[in-house]
C-alpha atoms as a PDB file:
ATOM      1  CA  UNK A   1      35.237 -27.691   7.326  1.00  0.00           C
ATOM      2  CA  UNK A   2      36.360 -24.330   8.740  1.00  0.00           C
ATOM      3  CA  UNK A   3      33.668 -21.671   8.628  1.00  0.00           C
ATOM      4  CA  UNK A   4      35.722 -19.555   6.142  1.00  0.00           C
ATOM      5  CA  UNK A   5      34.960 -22.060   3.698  1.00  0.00           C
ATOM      6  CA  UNK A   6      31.078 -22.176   4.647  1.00  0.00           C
ATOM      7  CA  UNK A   7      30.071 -18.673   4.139  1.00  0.00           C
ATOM      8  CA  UNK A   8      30.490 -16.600   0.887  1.00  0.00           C
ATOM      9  CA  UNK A   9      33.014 -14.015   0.370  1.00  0.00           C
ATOM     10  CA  UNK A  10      31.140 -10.999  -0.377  1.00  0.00           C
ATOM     11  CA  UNK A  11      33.857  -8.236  -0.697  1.00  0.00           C
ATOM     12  CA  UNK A  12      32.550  -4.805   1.079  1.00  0.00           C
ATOM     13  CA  UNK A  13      31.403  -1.541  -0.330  1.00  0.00           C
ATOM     14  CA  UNK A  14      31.391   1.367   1.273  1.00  0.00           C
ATOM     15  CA  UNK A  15      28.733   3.902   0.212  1.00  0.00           C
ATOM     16  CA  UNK A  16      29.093   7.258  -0.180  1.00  0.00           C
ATOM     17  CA  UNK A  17      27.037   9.910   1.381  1.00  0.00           C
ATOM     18  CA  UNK A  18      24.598  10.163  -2.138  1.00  0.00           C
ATOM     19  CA  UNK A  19      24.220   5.856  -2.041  1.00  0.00           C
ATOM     20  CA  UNK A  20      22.626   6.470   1.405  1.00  0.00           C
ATOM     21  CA  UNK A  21      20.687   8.620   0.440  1.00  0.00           C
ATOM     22  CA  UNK A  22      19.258   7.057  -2.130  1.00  0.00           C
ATOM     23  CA  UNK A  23      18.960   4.196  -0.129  1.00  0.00           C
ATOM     24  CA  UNK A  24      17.073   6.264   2.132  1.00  0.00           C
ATOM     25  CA  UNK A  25      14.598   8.161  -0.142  1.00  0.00           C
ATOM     26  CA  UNK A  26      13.926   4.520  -1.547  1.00  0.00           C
ATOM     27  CA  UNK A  27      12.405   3.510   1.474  1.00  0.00           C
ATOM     28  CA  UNK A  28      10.904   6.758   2.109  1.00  0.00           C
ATOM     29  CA  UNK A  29       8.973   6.518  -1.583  1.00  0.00           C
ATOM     30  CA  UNK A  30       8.127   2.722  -0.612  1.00  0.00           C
ATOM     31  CA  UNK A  31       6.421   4.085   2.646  1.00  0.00           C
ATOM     32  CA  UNK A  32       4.415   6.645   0.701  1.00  0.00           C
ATOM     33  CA  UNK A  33       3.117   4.525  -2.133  1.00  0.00           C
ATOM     34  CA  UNK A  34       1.711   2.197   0.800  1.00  0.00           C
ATOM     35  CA  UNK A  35       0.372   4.753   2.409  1.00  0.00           C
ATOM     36  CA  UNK A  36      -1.443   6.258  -0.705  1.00  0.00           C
ATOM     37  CA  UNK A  37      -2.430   2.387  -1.466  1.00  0.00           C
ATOM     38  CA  UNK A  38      -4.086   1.909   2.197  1.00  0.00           C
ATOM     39  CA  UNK A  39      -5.840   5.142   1.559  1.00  0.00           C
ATOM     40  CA  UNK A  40      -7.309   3.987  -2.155  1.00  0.00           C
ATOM     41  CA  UNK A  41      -8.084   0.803  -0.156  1.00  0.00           C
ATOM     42  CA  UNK A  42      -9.959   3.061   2.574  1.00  0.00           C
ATOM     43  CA  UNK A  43     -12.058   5.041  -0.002  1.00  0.00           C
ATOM     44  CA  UNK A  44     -13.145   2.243  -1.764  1.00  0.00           C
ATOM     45  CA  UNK A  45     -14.280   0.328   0.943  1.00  0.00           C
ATOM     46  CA  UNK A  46     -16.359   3.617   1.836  1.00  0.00           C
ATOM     47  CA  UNK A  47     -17.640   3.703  -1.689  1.00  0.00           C
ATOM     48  CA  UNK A  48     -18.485  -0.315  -1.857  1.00  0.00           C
ATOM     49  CA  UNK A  49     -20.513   0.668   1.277  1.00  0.00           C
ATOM     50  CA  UNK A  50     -22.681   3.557  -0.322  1.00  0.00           C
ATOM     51  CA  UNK A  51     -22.799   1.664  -3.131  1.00  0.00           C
ATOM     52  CA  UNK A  52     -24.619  -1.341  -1.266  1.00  0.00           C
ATOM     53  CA  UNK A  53     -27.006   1.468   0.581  1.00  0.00           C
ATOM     54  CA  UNK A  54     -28.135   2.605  -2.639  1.00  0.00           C
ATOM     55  CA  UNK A  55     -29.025  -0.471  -4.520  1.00  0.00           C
ATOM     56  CA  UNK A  56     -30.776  -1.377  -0.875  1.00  0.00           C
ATOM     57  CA  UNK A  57     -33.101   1.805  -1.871  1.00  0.00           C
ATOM     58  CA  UNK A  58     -33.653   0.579  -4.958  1.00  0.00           C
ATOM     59  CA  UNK A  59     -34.791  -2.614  -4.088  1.00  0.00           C
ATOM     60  CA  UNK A  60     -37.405  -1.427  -1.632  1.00  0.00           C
ATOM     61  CA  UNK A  61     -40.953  -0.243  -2.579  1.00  0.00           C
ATOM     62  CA  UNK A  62     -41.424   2.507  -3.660  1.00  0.00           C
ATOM     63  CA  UNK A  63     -42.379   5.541  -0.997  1.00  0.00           C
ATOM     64  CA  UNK A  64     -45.723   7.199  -0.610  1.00  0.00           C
ATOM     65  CA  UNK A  65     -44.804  10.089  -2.170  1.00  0.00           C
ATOM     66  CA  UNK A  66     -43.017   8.866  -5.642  1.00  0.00           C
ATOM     67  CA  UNK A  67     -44.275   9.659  -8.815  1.00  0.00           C
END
């Protein structure tokens, strides 16, 4: 079989100046969001760790001085 007959036909488009930039601000929002998601990721990581500090105090006897 001849490779013509192999590969799909997919006619071309050409894009005007507003398609690329779409394009482009698509993968511009895609890069934010994962940014902002590694960030949420960050600060609740940060929290899980204060949060495991805390019930640490609470499970410990209490002090000298507590009421």
């Amino acid at each position: 079989m001849s490779r013509e007959t192999l590969t799909p036909q997919v006619p071309s488009t050409h894009l005007t100046d507003a398609d690329r930039d779409w394009i482009r601000r698509q993968g511009m929002t895609a890069r934010a969001l994962e940014e902002e998601r590694r960030r949420v990721r960050e600060r609740l990581s940060a929290m899980d760790n204060q949060v495991a500090r805390v019930r640490e105090q609470l499970r410990r006897p209490p002090g000298r001085f507590a009421r």
